[in-house]
Protein backbone atom coordinates (compact mmCIF):
# COMPACT_ATOMS: atom_id res chain seq x y z
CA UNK A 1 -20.26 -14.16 19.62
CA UNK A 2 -21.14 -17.80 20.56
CA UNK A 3 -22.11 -18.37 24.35
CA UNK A 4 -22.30 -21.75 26.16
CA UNK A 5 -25.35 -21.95 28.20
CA UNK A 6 -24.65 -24.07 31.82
CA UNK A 7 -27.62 -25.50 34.10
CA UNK A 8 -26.32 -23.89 37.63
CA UNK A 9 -29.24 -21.38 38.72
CA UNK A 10 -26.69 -20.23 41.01
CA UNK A 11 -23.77 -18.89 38.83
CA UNK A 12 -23.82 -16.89 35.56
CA UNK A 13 -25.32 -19.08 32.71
CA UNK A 14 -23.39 -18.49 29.44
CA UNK A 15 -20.19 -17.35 29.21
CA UNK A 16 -18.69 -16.89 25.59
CA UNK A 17 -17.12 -19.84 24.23
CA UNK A 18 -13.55 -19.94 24.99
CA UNK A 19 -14.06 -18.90 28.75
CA UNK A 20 -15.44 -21.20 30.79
CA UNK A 21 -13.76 -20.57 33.58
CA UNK A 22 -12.14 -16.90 35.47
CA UNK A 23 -8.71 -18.56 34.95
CA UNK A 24 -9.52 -17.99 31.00
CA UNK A 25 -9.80 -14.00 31.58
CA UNK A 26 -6.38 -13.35 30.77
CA UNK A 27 -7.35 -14.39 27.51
CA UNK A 28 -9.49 -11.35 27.08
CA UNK A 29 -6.45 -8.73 27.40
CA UNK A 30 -4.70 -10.57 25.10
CA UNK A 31 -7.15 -10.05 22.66
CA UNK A 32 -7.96 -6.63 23.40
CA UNK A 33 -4.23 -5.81 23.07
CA UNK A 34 -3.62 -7.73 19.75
CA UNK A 35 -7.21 -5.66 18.69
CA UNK A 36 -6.07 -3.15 16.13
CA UNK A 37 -9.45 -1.71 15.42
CA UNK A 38 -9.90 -0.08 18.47
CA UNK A 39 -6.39 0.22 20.30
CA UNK A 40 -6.84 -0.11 23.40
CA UNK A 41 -4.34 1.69 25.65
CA UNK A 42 -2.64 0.98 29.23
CA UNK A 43 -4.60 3.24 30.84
CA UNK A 44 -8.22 1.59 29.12
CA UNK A 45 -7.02 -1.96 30.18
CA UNK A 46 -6.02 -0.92 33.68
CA UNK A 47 -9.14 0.71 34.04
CA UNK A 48 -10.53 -2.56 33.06
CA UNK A 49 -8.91 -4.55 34.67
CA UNK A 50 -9.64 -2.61 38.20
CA UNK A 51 -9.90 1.25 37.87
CA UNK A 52 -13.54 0.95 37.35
CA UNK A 53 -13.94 -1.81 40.09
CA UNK A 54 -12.26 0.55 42.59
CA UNK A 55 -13.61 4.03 41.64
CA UNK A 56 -17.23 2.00 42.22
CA UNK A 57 -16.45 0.59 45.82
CA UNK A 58 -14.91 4.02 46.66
CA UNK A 59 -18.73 5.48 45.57
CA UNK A 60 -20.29 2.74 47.51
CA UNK A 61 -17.89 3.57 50.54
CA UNK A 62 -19.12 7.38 49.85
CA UNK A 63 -22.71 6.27 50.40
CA UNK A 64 -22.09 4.12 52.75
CA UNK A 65 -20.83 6.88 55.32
CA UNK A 66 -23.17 9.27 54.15
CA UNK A 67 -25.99 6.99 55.80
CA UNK A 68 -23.60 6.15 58.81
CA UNK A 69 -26.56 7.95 60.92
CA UNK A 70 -29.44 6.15 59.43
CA UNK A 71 -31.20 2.68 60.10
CA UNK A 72 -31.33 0.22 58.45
CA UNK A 73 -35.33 -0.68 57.44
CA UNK A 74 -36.35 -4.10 58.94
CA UNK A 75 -38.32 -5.46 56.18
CA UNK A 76 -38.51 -9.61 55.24
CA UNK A 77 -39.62 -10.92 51.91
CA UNK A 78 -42.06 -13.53 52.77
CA UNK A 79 -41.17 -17.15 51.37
CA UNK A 80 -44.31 -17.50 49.55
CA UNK A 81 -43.55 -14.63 47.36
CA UNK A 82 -39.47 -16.18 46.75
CA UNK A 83 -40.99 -19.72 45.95
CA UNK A 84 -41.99 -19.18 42.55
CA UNK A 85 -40.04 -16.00 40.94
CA UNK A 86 -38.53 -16.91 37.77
CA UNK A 87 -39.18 -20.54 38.35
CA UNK A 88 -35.71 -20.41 40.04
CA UNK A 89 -34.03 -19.94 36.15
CA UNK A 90 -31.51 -18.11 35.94
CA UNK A 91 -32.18 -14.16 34.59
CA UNK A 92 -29.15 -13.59 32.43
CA UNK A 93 -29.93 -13.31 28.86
CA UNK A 94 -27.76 -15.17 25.62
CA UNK A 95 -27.71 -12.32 22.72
């Protein structure tokens, strides 16, 4: 797979060629349900496409009230120690 490497330290860096942008992700089903090595089914897609995105924020929702009762620690990061981690590059990694 070919990635495409961009210079914004604030967004993902590569992206495969042929989507560059989110409004390219439809592109991605399409593929997956022309695929006929693995044959993907409605319910894999759906899952996805959101099932797994849901199922995570209803976890996250579970922990969430599950520390209702507890605060929150008060701890800053001083700048000094931001400054110079990763020399502001971006950490994602091109295979």
């Amino acid at each position: 797979m070919q990635f495409k490497t961009l210079n914004d330290p604030c967004s993902t860096c590569s992206f495969p060629v042929g989507l560059d942008d989110v409004s390219k992700l439809p592109a991605i089903f399409t593929a997956l349900i022309e695929d006929t090595e693995f044959n993907w089914t409605d319910d894999d897609l759906a899952k996805l496409a959101s099932g797994n995105v849901l199922r995570v924020l209803r976890e996250v929702e579970a922990v969430r009230d599950s520390r209702r009762d507890q605060k929150a620690p008060m701890q800053w990061i001083d700048k000094d120690e931001i400054k110079g981690l990763h020399d502001g590059k971006c950490m994602n990694f091109d295979p």
